[in-house]
C-alpha atoms as a PDB file:
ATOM      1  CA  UNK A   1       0.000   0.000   0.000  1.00  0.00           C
ATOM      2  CA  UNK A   2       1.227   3.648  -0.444  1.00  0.00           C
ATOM      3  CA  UNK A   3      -0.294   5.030   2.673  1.00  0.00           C
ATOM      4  CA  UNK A   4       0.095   3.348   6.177  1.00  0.00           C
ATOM      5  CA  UNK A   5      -2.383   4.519   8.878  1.00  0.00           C
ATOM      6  CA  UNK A   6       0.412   7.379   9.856  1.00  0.00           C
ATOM      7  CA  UNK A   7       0.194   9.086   6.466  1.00  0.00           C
ATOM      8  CA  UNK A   8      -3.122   8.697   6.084  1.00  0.00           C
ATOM      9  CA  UNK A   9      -3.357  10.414   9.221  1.00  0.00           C
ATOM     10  CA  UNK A  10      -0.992  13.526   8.006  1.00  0.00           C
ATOM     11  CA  UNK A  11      -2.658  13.412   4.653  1.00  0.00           C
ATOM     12  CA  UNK A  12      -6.356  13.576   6.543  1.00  0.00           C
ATOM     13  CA  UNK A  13      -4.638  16.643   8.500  1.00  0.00           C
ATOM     14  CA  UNK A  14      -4.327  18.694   5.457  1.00  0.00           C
ATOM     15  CA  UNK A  15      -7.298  17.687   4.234  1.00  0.00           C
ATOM     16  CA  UNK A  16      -8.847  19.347   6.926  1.00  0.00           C
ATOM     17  CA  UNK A  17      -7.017  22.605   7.100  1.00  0.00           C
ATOM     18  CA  UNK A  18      -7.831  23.172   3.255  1.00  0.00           C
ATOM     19  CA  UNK A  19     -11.454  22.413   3.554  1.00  0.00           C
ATOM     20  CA  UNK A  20     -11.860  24.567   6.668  1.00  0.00           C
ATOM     21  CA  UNK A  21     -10.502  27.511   4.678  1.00  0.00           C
ATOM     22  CA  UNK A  22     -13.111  26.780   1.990  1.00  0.00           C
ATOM     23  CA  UNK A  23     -15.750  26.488   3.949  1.00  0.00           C
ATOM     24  CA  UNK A  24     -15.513  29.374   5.618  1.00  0.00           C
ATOM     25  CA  UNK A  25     -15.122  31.361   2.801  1.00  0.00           C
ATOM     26  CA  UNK A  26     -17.975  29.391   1.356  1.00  0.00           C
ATOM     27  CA  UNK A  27     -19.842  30.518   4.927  1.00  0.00           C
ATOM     28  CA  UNK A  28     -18.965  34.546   4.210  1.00  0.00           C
ATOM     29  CA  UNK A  29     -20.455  34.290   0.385  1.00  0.00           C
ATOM     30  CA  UNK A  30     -23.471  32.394   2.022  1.00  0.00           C
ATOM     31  CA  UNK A  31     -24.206  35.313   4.135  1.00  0.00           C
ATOM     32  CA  UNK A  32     -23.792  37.746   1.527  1.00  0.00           C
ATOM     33  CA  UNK A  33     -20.420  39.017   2.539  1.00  0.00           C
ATOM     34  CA  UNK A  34     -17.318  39.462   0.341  1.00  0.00           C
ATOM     35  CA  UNK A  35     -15.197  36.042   1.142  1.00  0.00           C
ATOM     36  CA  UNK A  36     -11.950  36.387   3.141  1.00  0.00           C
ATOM     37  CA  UNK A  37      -9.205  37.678   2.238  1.00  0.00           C
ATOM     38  CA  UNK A  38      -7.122  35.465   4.266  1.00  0.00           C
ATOM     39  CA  UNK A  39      -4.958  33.748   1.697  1.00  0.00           C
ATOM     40  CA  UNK A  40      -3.551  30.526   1.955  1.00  0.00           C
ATOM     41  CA  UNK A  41       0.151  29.633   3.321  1.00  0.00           C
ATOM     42  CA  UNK A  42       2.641  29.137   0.665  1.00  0.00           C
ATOM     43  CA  UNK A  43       3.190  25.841  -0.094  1.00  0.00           C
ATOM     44  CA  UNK A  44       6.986  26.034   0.920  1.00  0.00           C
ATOM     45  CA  UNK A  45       5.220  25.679   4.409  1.00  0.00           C
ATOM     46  CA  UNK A  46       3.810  22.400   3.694  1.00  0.00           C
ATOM     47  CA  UNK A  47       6.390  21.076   1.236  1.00  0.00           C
ATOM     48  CA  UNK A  48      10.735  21.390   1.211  1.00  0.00           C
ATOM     49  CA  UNK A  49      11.468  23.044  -1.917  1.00  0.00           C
ATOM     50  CA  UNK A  50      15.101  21.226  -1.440  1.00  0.00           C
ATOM     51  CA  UNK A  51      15.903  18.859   0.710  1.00  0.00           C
ATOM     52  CA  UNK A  52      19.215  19.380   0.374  1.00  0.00           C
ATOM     53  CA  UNK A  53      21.074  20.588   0.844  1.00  0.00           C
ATOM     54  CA  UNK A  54      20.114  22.441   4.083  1.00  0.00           C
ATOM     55  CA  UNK A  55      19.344  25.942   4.183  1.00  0.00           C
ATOM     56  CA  UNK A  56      21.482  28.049   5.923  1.00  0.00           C
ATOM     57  CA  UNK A  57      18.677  29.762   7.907  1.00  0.00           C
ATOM     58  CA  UNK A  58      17.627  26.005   9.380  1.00  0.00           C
ATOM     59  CA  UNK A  59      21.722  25.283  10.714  1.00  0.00           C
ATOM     60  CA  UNK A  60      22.504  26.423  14.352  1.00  0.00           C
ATOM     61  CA  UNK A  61      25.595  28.868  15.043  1.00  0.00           C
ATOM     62  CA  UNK A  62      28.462  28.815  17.326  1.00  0.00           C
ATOM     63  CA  UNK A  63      28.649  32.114  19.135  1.00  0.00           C
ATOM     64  CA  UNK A  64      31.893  33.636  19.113  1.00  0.00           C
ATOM     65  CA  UNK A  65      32.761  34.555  22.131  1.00  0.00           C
ATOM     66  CA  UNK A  66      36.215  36.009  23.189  1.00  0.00           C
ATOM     67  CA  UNK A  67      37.651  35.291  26.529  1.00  0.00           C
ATOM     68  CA  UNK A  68      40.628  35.902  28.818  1.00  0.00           C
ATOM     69  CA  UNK A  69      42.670  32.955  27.936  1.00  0.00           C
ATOM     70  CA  UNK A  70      43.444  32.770  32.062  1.00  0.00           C
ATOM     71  CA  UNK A  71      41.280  32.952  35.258  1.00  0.00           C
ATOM     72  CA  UNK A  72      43.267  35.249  37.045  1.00  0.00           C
ATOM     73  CA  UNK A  73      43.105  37.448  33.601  1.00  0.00           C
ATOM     74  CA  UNK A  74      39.249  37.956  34.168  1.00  0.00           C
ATOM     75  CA  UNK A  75      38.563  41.378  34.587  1.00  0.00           C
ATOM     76  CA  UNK A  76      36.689  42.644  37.400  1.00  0.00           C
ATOM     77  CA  UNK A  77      35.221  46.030  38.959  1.00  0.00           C
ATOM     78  CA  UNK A  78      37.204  47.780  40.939  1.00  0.00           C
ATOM     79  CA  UNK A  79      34.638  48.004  43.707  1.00  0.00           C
ATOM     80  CA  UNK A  80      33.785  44.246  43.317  1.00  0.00           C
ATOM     81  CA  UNK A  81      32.960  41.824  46.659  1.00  0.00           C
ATOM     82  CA  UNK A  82      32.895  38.568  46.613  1.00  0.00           C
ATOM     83  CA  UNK A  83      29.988  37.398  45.049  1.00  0.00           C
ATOM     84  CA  UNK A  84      31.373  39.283  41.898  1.00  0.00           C
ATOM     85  CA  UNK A  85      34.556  37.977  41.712  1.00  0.00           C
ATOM     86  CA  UNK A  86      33.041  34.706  42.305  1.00  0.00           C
ATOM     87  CA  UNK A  87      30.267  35.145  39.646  1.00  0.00           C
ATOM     88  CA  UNK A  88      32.497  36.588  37.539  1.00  0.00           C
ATOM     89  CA  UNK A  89      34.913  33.610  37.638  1.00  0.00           C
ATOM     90  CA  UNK A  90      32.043  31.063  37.251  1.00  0.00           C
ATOM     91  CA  UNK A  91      30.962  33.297  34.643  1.00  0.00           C
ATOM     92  CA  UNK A  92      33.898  32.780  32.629  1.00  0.00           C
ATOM     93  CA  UNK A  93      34.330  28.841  33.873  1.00  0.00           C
ATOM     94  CA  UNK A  94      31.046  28.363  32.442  1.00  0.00           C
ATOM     95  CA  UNK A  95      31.519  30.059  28.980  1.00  0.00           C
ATOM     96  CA  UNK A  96      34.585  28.506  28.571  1.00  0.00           C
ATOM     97  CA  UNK A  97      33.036  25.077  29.116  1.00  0.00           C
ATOM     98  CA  UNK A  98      30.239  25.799  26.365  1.00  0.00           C
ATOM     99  CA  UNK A  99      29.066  23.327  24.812  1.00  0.00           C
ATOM    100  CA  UNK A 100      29.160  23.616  21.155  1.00  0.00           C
ATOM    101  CA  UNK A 101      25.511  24.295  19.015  1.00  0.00           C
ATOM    102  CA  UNK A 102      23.995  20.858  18.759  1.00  0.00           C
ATOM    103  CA  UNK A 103      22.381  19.807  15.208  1.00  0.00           C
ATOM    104  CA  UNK A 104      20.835  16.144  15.035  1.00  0.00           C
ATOM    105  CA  UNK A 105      20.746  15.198  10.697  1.00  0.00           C
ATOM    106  CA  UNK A 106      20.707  11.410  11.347  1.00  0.00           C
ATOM    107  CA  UNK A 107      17.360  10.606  10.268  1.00  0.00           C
ATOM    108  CA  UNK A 108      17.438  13.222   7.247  1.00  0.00           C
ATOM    109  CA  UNK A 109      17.676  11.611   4.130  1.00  0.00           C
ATOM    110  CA  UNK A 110      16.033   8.358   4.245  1.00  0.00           C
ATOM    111  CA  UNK A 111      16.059   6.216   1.315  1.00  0.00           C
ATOM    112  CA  UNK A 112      14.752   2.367   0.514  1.00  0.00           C
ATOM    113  CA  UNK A 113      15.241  -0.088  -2.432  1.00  0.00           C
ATOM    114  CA  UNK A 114      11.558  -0.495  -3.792  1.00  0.00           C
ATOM    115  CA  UNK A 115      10.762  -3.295  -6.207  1.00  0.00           C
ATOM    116  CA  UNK A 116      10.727  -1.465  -9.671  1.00  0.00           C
ATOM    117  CA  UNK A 117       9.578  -4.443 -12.648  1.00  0.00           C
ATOM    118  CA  UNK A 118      11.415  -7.356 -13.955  1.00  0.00           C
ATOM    119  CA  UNK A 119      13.658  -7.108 -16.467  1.00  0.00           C
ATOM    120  CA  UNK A 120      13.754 -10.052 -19.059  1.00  0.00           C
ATOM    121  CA  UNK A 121      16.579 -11.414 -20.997  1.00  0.00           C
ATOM    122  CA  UNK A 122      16.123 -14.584 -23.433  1.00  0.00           C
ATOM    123  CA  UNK A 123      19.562 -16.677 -24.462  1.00  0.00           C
ATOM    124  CA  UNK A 124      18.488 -18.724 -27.251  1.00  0.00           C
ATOM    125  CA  UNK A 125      15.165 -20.617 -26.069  1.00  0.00           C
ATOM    126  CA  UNK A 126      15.927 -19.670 -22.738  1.00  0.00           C
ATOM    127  CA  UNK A 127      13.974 -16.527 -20.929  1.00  0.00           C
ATOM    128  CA  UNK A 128      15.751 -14.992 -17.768  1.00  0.00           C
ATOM    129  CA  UNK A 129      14.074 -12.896 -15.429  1.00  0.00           C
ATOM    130  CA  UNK A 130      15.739 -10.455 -13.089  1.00  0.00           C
ATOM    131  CA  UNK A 131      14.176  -8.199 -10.380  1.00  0.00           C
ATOM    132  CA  UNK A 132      14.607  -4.403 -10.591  1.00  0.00           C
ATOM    133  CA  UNK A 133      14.986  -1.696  -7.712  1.00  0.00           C
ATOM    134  CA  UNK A 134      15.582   1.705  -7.332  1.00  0.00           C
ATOM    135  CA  UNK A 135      16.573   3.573  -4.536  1.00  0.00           C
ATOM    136  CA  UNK A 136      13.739   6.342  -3.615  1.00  0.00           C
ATOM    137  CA  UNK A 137      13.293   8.809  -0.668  1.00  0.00           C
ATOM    138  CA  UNK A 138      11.247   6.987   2.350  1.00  0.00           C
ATOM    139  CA  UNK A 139      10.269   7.319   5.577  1.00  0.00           C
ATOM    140  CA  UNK A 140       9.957   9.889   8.410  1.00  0.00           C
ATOM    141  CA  UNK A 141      12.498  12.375   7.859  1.00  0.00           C
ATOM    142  CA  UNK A 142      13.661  14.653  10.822  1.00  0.00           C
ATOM    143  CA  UNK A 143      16.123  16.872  11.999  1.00  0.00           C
ATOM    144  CA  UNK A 144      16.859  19.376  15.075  1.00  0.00           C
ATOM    145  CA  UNK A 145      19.181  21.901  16.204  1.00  0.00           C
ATOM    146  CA  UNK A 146      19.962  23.540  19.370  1.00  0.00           C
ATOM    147  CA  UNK A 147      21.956  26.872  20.037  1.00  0.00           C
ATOM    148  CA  UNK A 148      22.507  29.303  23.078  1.00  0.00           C
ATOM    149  CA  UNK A 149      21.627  32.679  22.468  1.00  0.00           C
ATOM    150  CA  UNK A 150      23.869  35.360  23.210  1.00  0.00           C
ATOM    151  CA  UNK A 151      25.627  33.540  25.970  1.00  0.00           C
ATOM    152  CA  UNK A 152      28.258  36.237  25.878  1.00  0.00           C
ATOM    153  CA  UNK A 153      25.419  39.284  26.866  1.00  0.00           C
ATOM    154  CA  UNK A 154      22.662  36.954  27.767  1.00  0.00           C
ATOM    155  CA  UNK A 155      24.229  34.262  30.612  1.00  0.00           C
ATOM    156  CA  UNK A 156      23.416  35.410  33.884  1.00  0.00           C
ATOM    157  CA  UNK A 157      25.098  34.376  37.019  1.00  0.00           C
ATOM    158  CA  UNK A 158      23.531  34.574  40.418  1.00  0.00           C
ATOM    159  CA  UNK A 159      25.795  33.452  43.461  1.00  0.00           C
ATOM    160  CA  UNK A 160      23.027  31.903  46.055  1.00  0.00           C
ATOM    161  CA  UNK A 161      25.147  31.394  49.024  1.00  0.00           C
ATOM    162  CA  UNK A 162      28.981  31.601  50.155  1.00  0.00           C
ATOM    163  CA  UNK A 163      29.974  29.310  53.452  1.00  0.00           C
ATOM    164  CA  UNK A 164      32.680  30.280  55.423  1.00  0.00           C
ATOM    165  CA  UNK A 165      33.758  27.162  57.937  1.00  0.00           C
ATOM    166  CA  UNK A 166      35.823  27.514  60.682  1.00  0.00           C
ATOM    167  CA  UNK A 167      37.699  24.457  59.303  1.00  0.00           C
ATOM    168  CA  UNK A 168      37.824  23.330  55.741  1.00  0.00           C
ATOM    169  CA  UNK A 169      37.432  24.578  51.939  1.00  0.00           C
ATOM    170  CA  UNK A 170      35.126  27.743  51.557  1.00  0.00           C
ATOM    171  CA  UNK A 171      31.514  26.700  49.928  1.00  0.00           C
ATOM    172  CA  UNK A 172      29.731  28.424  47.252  1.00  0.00           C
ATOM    173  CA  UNK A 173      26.600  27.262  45.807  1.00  0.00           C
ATOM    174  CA  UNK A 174      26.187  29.436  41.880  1.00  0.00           C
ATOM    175  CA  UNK A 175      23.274  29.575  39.680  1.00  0.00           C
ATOM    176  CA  UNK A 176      23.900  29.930  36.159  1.00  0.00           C
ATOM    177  CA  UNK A 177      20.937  31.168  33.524  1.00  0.00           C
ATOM    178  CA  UNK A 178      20.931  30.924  29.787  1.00  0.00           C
ATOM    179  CA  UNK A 179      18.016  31.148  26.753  1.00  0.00           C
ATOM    180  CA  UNK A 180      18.103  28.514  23.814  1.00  0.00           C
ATOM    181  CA  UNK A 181      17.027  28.733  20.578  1.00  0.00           C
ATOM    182  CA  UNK A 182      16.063  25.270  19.137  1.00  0.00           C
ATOM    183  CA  UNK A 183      14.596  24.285  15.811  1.00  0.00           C
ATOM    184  CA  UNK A 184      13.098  21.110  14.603  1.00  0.00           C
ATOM    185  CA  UNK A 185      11.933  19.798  10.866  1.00  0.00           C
ATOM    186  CA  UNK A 186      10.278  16.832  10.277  1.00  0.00           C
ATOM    187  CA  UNK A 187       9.336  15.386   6.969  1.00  0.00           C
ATOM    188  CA  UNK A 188       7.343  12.532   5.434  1.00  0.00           C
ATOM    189  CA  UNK A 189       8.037  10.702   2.203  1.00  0.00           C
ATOM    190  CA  UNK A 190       5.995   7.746   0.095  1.00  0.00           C
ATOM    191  CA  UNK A 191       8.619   6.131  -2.776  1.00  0.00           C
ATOM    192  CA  UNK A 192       9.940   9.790  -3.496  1.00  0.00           C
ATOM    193  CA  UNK A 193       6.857  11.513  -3.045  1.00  0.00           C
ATOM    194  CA  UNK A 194       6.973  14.351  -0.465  1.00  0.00           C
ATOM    195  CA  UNK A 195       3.398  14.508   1.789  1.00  0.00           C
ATOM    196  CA  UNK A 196       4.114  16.665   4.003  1.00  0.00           C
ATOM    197  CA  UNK A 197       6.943  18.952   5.642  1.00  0.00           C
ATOM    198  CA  UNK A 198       6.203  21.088   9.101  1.00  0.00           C
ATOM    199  CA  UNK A 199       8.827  22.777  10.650  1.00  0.00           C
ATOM    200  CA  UNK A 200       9.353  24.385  14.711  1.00  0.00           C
ATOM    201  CA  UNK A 201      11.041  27.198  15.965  1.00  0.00           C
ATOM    202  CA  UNK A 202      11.302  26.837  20.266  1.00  0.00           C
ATOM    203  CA  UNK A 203      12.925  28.553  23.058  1.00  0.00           C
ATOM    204  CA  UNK A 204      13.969  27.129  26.273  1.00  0.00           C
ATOM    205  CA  UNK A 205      15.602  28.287  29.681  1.00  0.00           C
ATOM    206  CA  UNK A 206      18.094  26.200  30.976  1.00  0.00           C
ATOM    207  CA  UNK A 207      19.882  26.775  34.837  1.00  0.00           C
ATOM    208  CA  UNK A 208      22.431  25.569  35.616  1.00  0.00           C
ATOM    209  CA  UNK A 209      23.332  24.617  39.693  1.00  0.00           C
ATOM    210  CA  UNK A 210      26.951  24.479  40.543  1.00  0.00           C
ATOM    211  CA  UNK A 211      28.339  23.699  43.623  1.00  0.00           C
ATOM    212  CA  UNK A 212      31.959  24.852  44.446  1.00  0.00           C
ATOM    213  CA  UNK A 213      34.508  24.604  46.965  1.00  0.00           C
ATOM    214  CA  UNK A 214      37.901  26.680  47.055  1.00  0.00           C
ATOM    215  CA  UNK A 215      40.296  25.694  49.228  1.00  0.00           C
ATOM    216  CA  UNK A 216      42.635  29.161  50.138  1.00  0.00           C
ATOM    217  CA  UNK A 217      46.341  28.168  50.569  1.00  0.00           C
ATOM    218  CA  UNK A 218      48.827  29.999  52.414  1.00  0.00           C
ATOM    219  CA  UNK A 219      52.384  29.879  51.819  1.00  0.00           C
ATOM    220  CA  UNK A 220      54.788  31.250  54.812  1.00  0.00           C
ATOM    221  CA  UNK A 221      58.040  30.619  53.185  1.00  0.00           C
ATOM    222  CA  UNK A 222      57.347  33.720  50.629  1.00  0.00           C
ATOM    223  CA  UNK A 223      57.495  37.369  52.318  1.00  0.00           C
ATOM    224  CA  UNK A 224      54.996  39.026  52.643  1.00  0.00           C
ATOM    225  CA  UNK A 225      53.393  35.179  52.319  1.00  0.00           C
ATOM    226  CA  UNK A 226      51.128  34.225  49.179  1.00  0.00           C
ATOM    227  CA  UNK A 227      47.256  32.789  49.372  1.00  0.00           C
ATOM    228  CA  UNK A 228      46.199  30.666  46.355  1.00  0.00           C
ATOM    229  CA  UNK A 229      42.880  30.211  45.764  1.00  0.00           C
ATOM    230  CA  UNK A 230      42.104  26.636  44.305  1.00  0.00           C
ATOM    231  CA  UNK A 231      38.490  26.218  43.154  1.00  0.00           C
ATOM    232  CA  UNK A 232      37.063  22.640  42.870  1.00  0.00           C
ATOM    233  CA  UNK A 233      33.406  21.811  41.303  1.00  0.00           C
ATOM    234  CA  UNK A 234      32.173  18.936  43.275  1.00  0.00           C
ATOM    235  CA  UNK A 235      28.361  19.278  41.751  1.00  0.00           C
ATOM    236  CA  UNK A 236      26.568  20.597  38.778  1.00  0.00           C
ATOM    237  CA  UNK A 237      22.666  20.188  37.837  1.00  0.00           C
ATOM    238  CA  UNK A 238      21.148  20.950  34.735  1.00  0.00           C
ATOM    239  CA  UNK A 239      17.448  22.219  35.210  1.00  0.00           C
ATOM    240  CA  UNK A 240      14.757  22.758  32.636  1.00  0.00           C
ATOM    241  CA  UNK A 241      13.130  26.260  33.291  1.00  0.00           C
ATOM    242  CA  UNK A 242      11.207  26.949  30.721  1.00  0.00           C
ATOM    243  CA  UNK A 243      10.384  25.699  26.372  1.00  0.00           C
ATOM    244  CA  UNK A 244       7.943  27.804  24.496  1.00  0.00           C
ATOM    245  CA  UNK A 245       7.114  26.723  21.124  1.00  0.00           C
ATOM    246  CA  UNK A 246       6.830  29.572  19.193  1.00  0.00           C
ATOM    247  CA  UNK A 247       5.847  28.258  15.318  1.00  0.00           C
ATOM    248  CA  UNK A 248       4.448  25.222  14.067  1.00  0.00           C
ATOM    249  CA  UNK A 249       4.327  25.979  10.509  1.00  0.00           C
ATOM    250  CA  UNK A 250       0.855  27.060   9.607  1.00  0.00           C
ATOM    251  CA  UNK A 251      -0.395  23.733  10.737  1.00  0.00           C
ATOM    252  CA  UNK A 252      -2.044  22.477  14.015  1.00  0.00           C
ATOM    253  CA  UNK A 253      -3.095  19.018  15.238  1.00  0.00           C
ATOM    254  CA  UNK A 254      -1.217  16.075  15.864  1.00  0.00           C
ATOM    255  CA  UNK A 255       1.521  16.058  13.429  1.00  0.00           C
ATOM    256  CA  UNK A 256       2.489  20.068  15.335  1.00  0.00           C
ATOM    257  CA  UNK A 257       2.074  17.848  18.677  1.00  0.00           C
ATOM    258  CA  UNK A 258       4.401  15.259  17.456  1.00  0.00           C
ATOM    259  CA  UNK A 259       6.797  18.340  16.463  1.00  0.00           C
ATOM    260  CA  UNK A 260       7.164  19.445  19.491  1.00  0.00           C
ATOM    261  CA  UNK A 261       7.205  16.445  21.605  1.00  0.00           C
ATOM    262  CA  UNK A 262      10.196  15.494  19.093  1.00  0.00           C
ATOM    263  CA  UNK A 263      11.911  18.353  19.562  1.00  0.00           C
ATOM    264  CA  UNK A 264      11.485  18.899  23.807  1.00  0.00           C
ATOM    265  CA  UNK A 265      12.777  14.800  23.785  1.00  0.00           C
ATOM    266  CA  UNK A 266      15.928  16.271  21.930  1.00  0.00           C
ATOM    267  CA  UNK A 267      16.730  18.842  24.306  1.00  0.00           C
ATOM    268  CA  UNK A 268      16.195  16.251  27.409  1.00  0.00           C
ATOM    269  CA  UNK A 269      18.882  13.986  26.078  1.00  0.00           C
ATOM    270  CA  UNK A 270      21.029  16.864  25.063  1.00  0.00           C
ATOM    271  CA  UNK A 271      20.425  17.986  29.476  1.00  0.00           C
ATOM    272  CA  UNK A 272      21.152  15.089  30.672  1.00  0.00           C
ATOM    273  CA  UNK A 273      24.427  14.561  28.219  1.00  0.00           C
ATOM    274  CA  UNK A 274      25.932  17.953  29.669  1.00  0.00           C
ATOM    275  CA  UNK A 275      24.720  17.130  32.978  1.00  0.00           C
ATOM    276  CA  UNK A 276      27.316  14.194  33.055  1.00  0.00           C
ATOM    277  CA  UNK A 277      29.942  15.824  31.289  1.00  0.00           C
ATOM    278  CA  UNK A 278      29.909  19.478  33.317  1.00  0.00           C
ATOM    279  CA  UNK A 279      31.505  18.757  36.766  1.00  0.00           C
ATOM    280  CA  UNK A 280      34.632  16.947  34.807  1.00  0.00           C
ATOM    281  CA  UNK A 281      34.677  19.617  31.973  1.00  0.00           C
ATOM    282  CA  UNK A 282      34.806  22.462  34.981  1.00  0.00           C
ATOM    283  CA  UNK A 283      37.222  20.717  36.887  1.00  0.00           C
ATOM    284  CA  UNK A 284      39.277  20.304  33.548  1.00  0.00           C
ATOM    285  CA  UNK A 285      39.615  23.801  33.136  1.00  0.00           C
ATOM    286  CA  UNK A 286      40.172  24.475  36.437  1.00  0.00           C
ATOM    287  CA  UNK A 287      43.249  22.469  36.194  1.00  0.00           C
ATOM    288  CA  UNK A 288      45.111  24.001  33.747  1.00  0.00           C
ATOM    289  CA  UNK A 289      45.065  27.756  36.014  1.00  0.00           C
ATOM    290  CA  UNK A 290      46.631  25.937  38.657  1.00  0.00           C
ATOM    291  CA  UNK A 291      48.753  28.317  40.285  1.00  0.00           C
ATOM    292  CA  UNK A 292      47.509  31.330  38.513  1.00  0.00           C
ATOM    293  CA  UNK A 293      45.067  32.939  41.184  1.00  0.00           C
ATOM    294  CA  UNK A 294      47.589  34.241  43.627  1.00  0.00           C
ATOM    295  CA  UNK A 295      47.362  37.518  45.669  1.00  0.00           C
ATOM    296  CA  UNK A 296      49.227  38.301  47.720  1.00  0.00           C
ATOM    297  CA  UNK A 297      48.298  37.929  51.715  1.00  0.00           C
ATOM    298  CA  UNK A 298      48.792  41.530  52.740  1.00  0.00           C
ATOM    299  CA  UNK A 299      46.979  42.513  49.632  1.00  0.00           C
ATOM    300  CA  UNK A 300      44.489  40.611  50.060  1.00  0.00           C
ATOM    301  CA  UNK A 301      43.630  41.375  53.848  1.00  0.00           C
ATOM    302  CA  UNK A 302      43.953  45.445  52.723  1.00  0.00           C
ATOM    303  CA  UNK A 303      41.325  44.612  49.512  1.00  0.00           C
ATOM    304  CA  UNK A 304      39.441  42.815  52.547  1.00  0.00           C
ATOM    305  CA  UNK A 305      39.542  45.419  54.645  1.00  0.00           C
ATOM    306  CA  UNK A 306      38.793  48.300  52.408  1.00  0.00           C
ATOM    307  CA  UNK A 307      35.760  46.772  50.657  1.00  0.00           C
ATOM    308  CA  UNK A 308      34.510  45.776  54.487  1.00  0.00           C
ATOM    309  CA  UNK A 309      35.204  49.484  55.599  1.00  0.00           C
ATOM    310  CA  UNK A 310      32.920  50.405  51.812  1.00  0.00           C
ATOM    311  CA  UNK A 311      30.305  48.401  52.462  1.00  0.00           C
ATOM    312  CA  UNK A 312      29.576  49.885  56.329  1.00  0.00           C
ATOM    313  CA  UNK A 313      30.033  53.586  54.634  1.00  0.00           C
ATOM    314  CA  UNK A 314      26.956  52.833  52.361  1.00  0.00           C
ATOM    315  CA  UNK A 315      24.871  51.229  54.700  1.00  0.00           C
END
């Protein structure tokens, strides 16, 4: 058969959006009124003028972001606390650590070898038969891709809390929010007949929880002595705050439902990917500044002191 029960359901969808245009139109001139002038959606909605290659407008892009190659290089206000130094190293820990834009082609461009005639050879008395096939376009076609937006202007970093122990590492506990743009196409195809094409446009809000602890090293044998600062990540979350679908085409019903459901399932497995990968990523970078956030001690009690002695002024 040339339809299965899933594109006769996509075919029955159109069906249905074209005769409810007509008909109301067909209502209007009942009632005397000039029909609608709502037109209908170009067909590039509906139908992929080229499957390929892709268009540029439906592949994600890396932002380019530029960055102090080193951690100690980060600039920071002159008037900064803690929290902003802090956010503004887990600022740069966590741009650094970007994943790259994520783009999913592995089910576009489906093809099958269909049974296309026999061909028939005779050798004297003798009739051979041999089975044809072509190779035609087939299947559910689909693709996604996934990019942050701005992350340079965009990523916002909130520091919740900062524990000071009497013994042991300092704590800090850092939120980390970001938008994402995601897109999604999915196409259907009968033996190189196209029945339908819908396409998504999404955005989501992802936060990100890290948890951080920074052990502050003091060495005696340098005068005036030196305090290191060495920052471990010993957790990181990645939490779904938000996914808007935007556009379904110019198409509702259960094929858009199926969109988006396909296109939220490829941002969960893309989560839970970067979820495992962020604490060793972080850690990673953190590795190679070892030994580059120094200050030294009596500088650092004066900054203390002075920013202390700032705050109580404005209060």
């Amino acid at each position: 058969m040339l339809f299965d029960h899933r594109t006769t359901k996509h075919r029955f969808v159109v069906i249905v959006f074209f005769a409810s245009w007509n008909f109301a139109n067909g209502m209007d001139q009942a009632r005397g009124q000039e029909p609608s002038k709502s037109t209908l959606p170009s067909m590039s909605d509906f139908f992929d003028s080229d499957v390929a290659p892709i268009p540029p407008d439906e592949r994600p892009v890396d932002p380019k972001l530029v960055l102090p190659e080193s951690l100690s290089e980060v600039p920071l206000p002159a008037s900064a606390d803690e929290r902003q130094e802090l956010s503004s190293w887990v600022r740069w820990l966590v741009l650094r650590n970007l994943p790259p834009s994520f783009e999913d082609n592995r089910k576009w461009g489906k093809e099958k070898d269909v049974f296309n005639g026999v061909q028939i050879r005779r050798e004297g008395w003798k009739l051979e038969t041999k089975r044809k096939t072509k190779t035609v376009k087939q299947g559910t076609w689909s693709r996604y891709y996934i990019e942050f937006i701005d992350p340079a202007e965009r990523l916002q970093v909130n520091i919740k809390k900062i524990e000071y122990p009497t013994k042991g590492p300092i704590r800090v506990e850092t939120q980390v929010v970001t938008p994402l743009k995601l897109f999604g196409r999915v196409s259907e195809w009968r033996r190189d007949v196209q029945l339908i094409s819908l396409s998504t446009n999404a955005e989501a809000t992802i936060e990100l929880n890290v948890v951080c602890e920074i052990q502050v090293i003091v060495n005696p044998l340098k005068i005036p002595p030196d305090v290191e600062f060495r920052p471990v990540v010993t957790d990181a979350k990645v939490l779904l705050r938000e996914f808007e679908v935007h556009r379904i085409s110019q198409l509702h019903g259960p094929l858009a439902e199926l969109l988006g459901k396909g296109i939220r399932e490829v941002l969960d497995d893309r989560l839970e990917d970067y979820r495992d990968k962020l604490v060793v990523k972080m850690n990673s970078e953190i590795a190679k500044q070892k030994g580059k956030l120094k200050l030294s001690l009596q500088d650092w009690i004066q900054t203390s002191v002075q920013k202390k002695a700032g705050n109580l002024a404005n209060k």
